[in-house]
Protein backbone atom coordinates (compact mmCIF):
# COMPACT_ATOMS: atom_id res chain seq x y z
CA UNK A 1 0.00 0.00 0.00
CA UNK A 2 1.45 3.65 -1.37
CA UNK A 3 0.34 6.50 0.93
CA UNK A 4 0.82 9.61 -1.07
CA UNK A 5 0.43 13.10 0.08
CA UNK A 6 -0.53 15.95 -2.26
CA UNK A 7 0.12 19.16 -0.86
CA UNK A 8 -0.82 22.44 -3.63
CA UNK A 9 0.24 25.42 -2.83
CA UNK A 10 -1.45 28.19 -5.11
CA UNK A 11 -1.83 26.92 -8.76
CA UNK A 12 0.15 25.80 -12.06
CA UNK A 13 -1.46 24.09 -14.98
CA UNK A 14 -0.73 20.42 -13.46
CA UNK A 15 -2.20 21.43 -10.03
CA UNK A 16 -5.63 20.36 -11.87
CA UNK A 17 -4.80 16.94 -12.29
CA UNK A 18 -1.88 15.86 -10.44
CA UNK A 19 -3.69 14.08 -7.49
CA UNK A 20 -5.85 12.03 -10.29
CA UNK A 21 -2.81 10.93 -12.47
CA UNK A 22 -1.49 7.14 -10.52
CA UNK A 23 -5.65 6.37 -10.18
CA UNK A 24 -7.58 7.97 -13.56
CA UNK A 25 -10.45 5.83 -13.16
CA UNK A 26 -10.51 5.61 -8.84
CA UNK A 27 -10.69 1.77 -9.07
CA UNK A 28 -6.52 1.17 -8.20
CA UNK A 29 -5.60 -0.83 -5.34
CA UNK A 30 -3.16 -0.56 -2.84
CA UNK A 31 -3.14 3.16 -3.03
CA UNK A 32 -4.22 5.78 -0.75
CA UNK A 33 -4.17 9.78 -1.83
CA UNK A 34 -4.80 12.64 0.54
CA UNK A 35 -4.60 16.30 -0.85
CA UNK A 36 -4.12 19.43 1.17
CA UNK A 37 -4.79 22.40 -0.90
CA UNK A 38 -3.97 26.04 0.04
CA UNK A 39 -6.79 27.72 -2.99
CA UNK A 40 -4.83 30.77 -5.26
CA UNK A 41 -2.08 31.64 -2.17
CA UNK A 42 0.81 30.65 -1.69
CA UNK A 43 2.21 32.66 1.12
CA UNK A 44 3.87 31.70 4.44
CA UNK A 45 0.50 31.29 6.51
CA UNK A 46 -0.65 28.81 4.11
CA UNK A 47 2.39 27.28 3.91
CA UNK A 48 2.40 26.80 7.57
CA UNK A 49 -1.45 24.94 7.26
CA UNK A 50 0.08 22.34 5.45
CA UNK A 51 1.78 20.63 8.44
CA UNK A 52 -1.55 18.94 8.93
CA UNK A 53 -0.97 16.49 6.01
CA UNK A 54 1.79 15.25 7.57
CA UNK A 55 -0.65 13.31 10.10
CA UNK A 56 -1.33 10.93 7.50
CA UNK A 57 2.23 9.98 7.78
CA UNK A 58 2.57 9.58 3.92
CA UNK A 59 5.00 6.88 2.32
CA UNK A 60 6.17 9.85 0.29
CA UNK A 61 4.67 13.72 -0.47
CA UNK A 62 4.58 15.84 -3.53
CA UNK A 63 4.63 19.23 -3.28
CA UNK A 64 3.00 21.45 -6.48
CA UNK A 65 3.21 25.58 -6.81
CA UNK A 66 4.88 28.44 -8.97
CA UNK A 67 7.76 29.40 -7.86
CA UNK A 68 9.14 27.19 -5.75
CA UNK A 69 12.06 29.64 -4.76
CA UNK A 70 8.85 31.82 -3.61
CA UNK A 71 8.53 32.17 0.27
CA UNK A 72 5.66 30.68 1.15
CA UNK A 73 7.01 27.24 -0.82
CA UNK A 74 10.48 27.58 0.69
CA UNK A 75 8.95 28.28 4.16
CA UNK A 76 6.37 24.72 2.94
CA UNK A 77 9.88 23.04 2.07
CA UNK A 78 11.62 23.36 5.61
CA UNK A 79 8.16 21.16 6.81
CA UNK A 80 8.64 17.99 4.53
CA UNK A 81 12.56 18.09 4.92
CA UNK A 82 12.72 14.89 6.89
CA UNK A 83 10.43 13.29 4.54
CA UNK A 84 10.40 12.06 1.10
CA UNK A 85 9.16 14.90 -0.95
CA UNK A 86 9.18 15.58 -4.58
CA UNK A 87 8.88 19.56 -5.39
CA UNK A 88 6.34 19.90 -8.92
CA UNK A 89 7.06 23.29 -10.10
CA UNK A 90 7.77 25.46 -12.93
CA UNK A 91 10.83 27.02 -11.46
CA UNK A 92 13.95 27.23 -10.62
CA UNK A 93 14.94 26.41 -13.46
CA UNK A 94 19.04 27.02 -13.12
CA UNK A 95 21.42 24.62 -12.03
CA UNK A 96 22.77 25.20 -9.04
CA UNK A 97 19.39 26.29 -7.80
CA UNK A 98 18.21 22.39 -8.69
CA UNK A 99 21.39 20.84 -7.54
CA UNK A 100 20.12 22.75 -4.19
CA UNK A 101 17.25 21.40 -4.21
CA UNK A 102 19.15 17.38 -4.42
CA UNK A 103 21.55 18.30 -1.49
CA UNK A 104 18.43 19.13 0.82
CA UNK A 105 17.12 15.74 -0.07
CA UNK A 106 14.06 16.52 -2.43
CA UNK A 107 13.34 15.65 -5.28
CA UNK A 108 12.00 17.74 -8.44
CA UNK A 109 10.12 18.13 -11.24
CA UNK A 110 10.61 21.56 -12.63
CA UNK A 111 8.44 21.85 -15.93
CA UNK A 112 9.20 25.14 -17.64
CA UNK A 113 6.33 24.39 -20.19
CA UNK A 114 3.57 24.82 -17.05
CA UNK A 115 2.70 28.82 -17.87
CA UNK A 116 2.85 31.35 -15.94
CA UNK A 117 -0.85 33.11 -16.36
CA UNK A 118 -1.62 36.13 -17.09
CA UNK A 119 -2.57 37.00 -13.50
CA UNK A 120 -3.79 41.32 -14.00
CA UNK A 121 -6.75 42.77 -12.82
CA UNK A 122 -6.66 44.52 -16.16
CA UNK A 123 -7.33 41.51 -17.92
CA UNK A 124 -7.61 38.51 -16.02
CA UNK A 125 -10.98 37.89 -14.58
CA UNK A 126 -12.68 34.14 -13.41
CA UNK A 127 -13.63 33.16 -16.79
CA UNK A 128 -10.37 34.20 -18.55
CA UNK A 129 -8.64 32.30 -15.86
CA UNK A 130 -10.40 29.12 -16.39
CA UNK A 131 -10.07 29.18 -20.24
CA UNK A 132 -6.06 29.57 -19.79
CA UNK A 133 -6.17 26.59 -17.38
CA UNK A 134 -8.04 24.24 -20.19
CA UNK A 135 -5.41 25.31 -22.76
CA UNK A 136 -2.80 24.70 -20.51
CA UNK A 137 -4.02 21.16 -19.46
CA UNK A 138 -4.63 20.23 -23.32
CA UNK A 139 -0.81 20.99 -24.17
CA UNK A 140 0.53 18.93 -20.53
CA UNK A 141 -1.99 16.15 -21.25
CA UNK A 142 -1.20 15.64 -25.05
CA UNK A 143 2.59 16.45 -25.23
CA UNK A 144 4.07 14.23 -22.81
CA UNK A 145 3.62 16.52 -19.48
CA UNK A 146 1.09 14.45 -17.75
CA UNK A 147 2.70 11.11 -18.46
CA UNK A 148 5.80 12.10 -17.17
CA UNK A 149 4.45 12.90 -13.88
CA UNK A 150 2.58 9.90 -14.03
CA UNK A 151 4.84 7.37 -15.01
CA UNK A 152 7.79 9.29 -12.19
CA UNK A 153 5.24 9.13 -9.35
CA UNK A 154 4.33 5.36 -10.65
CA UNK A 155 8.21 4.57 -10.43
CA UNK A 156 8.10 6.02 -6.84
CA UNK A 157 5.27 4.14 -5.67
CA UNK A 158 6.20 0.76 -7.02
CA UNK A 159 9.64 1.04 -4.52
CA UNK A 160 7.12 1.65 -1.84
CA UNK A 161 4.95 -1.42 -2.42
CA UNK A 162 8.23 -3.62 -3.17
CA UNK A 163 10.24 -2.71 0.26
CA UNK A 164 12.88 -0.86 -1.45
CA UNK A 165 13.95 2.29 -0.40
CA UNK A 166 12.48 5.50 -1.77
CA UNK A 167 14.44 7.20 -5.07
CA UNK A 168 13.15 10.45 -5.67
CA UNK A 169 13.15 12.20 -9.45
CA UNK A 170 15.21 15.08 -10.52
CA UNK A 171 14.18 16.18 -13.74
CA UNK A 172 14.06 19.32 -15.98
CA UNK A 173 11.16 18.97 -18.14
CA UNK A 174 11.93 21.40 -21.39
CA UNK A 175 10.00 20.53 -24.06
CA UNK A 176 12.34 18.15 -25.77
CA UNK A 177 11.39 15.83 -22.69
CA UNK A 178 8.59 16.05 -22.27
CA UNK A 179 7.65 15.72 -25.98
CA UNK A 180 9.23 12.11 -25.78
CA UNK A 181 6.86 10.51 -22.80
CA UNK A 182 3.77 11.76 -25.19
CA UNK A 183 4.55 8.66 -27.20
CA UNK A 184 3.76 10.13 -30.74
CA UNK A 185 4.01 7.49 -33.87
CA UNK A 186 3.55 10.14 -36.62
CA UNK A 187 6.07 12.62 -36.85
CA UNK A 188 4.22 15.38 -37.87
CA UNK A 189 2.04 14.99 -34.64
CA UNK A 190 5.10 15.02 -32.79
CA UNK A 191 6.58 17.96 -34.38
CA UNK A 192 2.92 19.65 -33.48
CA UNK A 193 3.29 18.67 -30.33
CA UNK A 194 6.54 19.88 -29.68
CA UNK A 195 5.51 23.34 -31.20
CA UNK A 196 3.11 23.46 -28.75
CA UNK A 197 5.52 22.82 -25.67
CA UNK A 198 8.02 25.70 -26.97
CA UNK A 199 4.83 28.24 -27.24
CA UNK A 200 3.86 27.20 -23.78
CA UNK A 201 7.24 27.66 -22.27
CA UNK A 202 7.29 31.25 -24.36
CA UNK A 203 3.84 32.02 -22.54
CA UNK A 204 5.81 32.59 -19.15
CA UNK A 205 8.12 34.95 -21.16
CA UNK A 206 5.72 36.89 -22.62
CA UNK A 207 3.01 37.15 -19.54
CA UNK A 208 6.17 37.60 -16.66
CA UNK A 209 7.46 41.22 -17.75
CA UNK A 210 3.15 42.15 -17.75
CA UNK A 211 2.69 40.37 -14.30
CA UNK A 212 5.90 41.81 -12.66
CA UNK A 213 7.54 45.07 -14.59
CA UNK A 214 4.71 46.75 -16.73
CA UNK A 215 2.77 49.66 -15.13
CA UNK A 216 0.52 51.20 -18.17
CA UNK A 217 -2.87 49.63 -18.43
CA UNK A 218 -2.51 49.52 -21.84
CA UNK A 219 0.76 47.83 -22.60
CA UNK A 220 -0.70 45.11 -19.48
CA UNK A 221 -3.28 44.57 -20.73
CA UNK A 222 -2.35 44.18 -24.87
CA UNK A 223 1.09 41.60 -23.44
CA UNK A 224 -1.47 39.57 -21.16
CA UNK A 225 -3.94 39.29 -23.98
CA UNK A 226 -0.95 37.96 -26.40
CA UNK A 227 0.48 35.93 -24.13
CA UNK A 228 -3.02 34.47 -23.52
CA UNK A 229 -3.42 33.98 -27.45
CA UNK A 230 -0.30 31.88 -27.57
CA UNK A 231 -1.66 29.54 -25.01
CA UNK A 232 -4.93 29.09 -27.08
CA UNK A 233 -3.18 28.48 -30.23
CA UNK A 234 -0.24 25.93 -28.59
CA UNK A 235 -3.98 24.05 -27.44
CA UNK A 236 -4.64 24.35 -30.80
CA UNK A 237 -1.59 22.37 -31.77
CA UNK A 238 -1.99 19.85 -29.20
CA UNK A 239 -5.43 19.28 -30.42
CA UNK A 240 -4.17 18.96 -33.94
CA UNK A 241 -1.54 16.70 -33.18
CA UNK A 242 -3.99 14.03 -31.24
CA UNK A 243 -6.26 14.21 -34.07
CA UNK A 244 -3.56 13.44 -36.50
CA UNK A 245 -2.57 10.27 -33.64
CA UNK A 246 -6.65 9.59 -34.03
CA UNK A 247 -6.84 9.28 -37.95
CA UNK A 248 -3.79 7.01 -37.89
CA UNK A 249 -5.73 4.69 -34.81
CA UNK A 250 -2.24 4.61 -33.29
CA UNK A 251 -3.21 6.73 -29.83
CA UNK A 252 -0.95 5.78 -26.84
CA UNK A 253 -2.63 4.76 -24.15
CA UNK A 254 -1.26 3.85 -20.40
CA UNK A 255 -3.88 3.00 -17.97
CA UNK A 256 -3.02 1.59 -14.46
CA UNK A 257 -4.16 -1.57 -13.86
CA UNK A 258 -6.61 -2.09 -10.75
CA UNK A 259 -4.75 -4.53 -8.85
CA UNK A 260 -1.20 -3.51 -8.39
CA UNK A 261 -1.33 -0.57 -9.99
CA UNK A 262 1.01 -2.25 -13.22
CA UNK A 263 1.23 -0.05 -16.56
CA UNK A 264 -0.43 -1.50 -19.21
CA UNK A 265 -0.72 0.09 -22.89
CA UNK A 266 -2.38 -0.23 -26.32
CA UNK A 267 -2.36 1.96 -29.37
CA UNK A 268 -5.32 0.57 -31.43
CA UNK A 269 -8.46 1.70 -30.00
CA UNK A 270 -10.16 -1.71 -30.19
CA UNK A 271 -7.69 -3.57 -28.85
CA UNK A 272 -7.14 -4.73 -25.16
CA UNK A 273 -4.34 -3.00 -22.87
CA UNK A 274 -1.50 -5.66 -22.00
């Protein structure tokens, strides 16, 4: 049995799904997941909330937020030191801040294709903010993103139930990475698909200077509204890409199975996952 502990502070892209990804259709055995969530903040008070998880006394935690060279995730860090706990984030993204990371014992997933949102009051309002989310989550889930995470946290959870000791990930996941766990068989959908990581990844650049340097409501405004168009049309790519995958009947699948939890995987749509 693999106790995992979720533990979101504030939100990325793979915030949506990442407590669903080791147990798609809730029917696995011999898993147990608990989520704390902190909602939008990510400051130190929240940080300081999540202590409770550790009650459940987790076989390993994950830990998912922007930034997570931000305070309130550093301050959320210094809780789950003496535990197993892999950091989901898209940042830091330099070495030595990384190799940091390893020498405190955790372990990372830094994915610098999750966007960084065009978070204004000049332009971002509730449904703006939900429609960025979906485009984001049709790039992670199509190009390789989601099956990364899925298939790391699998590896993790399989040392659990086989008595081994723990081996957390380190991993910088730039869109040549991830674009390999997608599991493409036409090239053209993979080149699609890999467009659509390197727009996502430009999204932070473009929305960050808006967010964090621009004052004018105009210029704000017209940079969060571009950066916001990239994100729809890299969705656009992704969708694009599976379709082309579709046509050809050679989608990869990777469902868990219930008992154990094993990987199975099929490409024709009729045919049973082994």
């Amino acid at each position: 049995m693999a106790k995992i502990g979720i533990i979101k502070l504030g939100n990325l892209g793979m915030s949506q799904v990442v407590d669903l990804v080791q147990d798609e259709i809730a029917a696995r055995e011999g898993i147990t997941v608990r989520v704390f969530g902190t909602g939008p903040k990510m400051g130190k008070d929240e940080a300081a909330a999540t202590a409770d998880l550790k009650k459940m006394e987790a076989d390993f935690y994950v830990m998912i937020s922007p930034n997570s060279s931000a305070p309130g995730p550093t301050a959320a860090r210094e809780l789950y030191k003496d535990v197993p706990c892999i950091i989901i984030s898209d940042g830091p993204t330099k070495k030595e801040d990384r190799e940091a990371l390893q020498q405190a014992g955790f372990g990372y997933i830094i994915m610098t294709v999750d966007p960084l949102i065009g978070a204004k009051t000049e332009f971002l309002d509730p449904v703006e903010m939900a429609s960025f989310n979906s485009d984001a989550m049709k790039v992670l889930s199509t190009c390789g993103v989601v099956r990364l995470i899925q298939e790391e946290l699998d590896k993790v959870a399989a040392l659990v139930d086989a008595g081994e000791p723990i081996q957390l990930p380190h991993i910088l996941a730039k869109p040549e990475v991830c674009i390999e766990r997608a599991h493409f068989n036409n090239p053209y959908a993979k080149a699609k698909g890999l467009a659509a990581l390197h727009m996502a990844d430009m999204v932070a650049k473009i929305n960050f200077p808006a967010c964090f340097m621009m004052k004018e409501l105009e210029q704000v405004a017209l940079t969060t509204a571009a950066g916001h168009e990239m994100m729809r049309a890299a969705a656009q790519l992704a969708i694009e890409a599976r379709e082309i995958e579709k046509a050809n009947d050679s989608v990869f699948r990777q469902p868990h199975s219930k008992k154990g939890g094993k990987q199975f995987q099929k490409t024709k749509l009729y045919e049973k996952p082994q």
